[in-house]
Every structure is written in C-alpha cells, then in structure tokens.
Protein backbone atom coordinates (compact mmCIF):
# COMPACT_ATOMS: atom_id res chain seq x y z
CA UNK A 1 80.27 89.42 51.32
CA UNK A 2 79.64 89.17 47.21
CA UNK A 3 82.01 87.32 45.57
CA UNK A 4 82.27 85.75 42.01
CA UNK A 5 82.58 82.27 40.96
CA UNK A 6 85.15 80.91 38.82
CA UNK A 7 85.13 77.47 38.13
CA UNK A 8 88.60 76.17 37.96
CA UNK A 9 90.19 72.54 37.99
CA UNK A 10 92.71 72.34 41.36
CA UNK A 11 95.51 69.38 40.08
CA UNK A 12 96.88 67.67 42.60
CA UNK A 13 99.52 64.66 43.05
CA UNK A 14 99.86 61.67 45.58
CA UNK A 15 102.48 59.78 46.45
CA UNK A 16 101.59 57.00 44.39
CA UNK A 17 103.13 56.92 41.20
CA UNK A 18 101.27 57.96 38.16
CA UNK A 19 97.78 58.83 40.37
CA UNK A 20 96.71 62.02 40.83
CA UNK A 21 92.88 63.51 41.17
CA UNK A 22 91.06 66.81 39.70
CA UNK A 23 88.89 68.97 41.81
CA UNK A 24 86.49 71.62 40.61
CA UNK A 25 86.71 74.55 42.87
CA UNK A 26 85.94 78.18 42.64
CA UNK A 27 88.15 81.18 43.97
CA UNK A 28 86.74 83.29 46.62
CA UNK A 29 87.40 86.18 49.11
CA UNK A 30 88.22 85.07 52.90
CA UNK A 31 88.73 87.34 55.89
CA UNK A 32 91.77 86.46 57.67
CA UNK A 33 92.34 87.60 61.06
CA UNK A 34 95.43 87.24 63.10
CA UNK A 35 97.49 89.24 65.79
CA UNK A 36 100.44 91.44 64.70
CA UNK A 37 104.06 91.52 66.23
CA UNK A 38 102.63 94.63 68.31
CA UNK A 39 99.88 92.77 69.88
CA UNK A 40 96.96 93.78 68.01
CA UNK A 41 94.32 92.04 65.86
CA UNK A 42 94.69 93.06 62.08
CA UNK A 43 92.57 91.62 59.49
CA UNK A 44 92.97 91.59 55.32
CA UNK A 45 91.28 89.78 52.53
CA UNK A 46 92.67 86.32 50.81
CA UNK A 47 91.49 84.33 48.00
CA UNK A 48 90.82 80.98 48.82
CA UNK A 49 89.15 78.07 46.78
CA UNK A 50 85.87 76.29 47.94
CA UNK A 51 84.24 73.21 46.47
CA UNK A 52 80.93 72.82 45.37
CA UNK A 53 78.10 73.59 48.28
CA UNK A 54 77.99 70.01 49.47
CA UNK A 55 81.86 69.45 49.56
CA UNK A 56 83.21 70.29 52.71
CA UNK A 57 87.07 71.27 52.25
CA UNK A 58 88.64 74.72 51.57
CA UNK A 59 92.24 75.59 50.16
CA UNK A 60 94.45 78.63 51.43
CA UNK A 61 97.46 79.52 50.54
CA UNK A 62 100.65 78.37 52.62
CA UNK A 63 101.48 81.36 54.11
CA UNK A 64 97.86 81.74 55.96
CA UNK A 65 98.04 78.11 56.73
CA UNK A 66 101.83 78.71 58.67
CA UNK A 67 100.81 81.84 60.13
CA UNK A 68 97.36 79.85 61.17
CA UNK A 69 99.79 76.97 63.17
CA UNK A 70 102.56 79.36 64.03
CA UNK A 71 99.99 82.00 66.08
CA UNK A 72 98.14 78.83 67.97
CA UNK A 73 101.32 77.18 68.84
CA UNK A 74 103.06 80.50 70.68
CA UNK A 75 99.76 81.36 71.78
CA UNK A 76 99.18 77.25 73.31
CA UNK A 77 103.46 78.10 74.40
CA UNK A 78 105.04 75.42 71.82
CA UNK A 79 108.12 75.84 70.06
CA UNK A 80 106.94 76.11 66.30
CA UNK A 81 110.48 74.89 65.22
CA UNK A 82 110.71 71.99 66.88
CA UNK A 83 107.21 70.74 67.90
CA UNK A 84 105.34 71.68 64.26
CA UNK A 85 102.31 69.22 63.74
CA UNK A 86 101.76 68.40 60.01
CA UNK A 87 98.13 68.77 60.49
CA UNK A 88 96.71 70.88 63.41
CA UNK A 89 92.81 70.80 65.11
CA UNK A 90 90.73 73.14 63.85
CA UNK A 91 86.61 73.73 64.16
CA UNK A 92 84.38 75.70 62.08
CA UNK A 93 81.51 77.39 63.12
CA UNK A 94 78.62 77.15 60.63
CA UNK A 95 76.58 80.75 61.95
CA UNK A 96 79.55 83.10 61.56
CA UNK A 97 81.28 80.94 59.01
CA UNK A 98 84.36 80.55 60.57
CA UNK A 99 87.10 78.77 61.47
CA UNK A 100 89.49 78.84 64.28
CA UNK A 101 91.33 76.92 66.89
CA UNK A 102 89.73 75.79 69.84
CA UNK A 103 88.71 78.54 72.36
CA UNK A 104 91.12 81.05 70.90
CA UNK A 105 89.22 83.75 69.11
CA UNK A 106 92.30 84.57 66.62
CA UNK A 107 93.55 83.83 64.47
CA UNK A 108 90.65 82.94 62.26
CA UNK A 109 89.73 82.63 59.05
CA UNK A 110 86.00 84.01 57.50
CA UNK A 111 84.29 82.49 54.37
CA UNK A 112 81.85 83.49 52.73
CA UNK A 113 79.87 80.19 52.85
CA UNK A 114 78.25 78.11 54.81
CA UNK A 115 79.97 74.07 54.54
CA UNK A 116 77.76 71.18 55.33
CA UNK A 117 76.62 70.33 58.74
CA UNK A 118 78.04 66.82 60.60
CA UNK A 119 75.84 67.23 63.30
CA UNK A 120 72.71 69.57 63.92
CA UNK A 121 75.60 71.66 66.41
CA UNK A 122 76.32 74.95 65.26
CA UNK A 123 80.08 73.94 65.03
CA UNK A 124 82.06 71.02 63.47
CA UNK A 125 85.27 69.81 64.16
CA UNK A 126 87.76 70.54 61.11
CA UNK A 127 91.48 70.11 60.21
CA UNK A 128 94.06 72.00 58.82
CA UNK A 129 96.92 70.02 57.03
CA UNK A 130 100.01 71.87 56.27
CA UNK A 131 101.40 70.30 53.73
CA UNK A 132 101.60 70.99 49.32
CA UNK A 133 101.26 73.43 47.47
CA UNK A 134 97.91 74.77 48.87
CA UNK A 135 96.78 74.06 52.39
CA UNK A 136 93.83 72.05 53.23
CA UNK A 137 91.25 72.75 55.56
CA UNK A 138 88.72 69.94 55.96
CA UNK A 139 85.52 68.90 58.29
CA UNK A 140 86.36 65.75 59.85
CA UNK A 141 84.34 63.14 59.25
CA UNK A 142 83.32 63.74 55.38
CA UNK A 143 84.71 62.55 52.18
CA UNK A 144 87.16 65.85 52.10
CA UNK A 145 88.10 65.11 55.35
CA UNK A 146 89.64 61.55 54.75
C-alpha cells in the first residue's frame, strides 16, 4: 500500500483546565473491513493518522471506531445501547498489520505500517477508546497506551 506523508499537528484537550498536548501525526490510507446488514464482508479505504514509527497509537474517525464496538458487541450478543464500554479490547497483529477483536476475523482494520513490538509475539494486545473527537487505538503497555 503507498501512501504519502503529511505531517500535521493533532490538538487535543483534557479535562484539566487550561492543559492540553500536541501530537505530530501523518494522515494515511487504512483498509477497513466489516460485515454489511446482508451478511457479507465489505471493505473500503479510510484515512487515519499514525505517529512517528516508534509511537504506537493510531486515530480513526468516530464512525469506524462505533461501527468497530457496535459489530463485536452483536457479534459477542450484547446490547450496544445499554452495555457500550468506553474503551473496548483490541489486539494488533504486527505480520498482516492489523487489528481486530479477539478471535473474530471482522471487523478489522489494515494499516499500512508496522507499530512497535511489546513482546517478540507476532501480536500485541491494543485498545480502542471511544471517546473525542477522533478515536484512539493504542498498544497497551507503551507511552500511547497510558
């Protein structure tokens, strides 16, 4: 997958007043993959934004990030409305560059980079946090993952 690097400056805000924090990240294409109302898997690009190669966080957009929690949880039999986790499980596989939840093949979500490895295992455990104005996805255990 080619893909061209913009260097950008991703603003964010806490909860404590007067803080926030600048990140430098760079937009990207990203594969997602989900299941449509019919049953099928359907797949279309998304720009996402990456950090630098030894960061270990990407940002999607809100809507993946729903549709990401909303598929596992009717697919795991939870009721979205009433049970939905601000933050779900997650685990990235560093050989096909992808992450997903669990066991479930789909939905998923393909980058076109590699993030640094926890462990010498071929997969890391990650998080998705559904909350602001982008979505997080994070390895646990890092910096970006705190």
């Amino acid at each position: 997958m080619r893909y061209v690097l913009r260097q950008s400056i991703f603003k964010a805000y806490t909860s404590v007043p007067n803080a926030q924090w600048r990140r430098a990240y760079h937009r990207v294409k990203a594969r997602f993959t989900t299941i449509d109302p019919k049953g099928s898997s359907v797949s279309y690009d998304t720009e996402i934004r990456v950090g630098e190669p030894h960061e270990a966080y990407v940002y999607i957009e809100p809507e993946i990030g729903n549709a990401i929690q909303s598929l596992v949880m009717r697919q795991m039999g939870i009721a979205v409305a009433t049970q939905a986790p601000e933050k779900l499980p997650l685990r990235f596989n560093h050989t096909s560059r992808h992450f997903a939840y669990e066991t479930l093949p789909l939905p998923r979500l393909d980058i076109p980079q590699d993030l640094p490895r926890q462990t010498l295992s071929d997969v890391s455990p990650a998080t998705l946090w559904l909350s602001g104005n982008w979505h997080a996805i994070t390895l646990d255990g890092t910096p970006d993952g705190e």
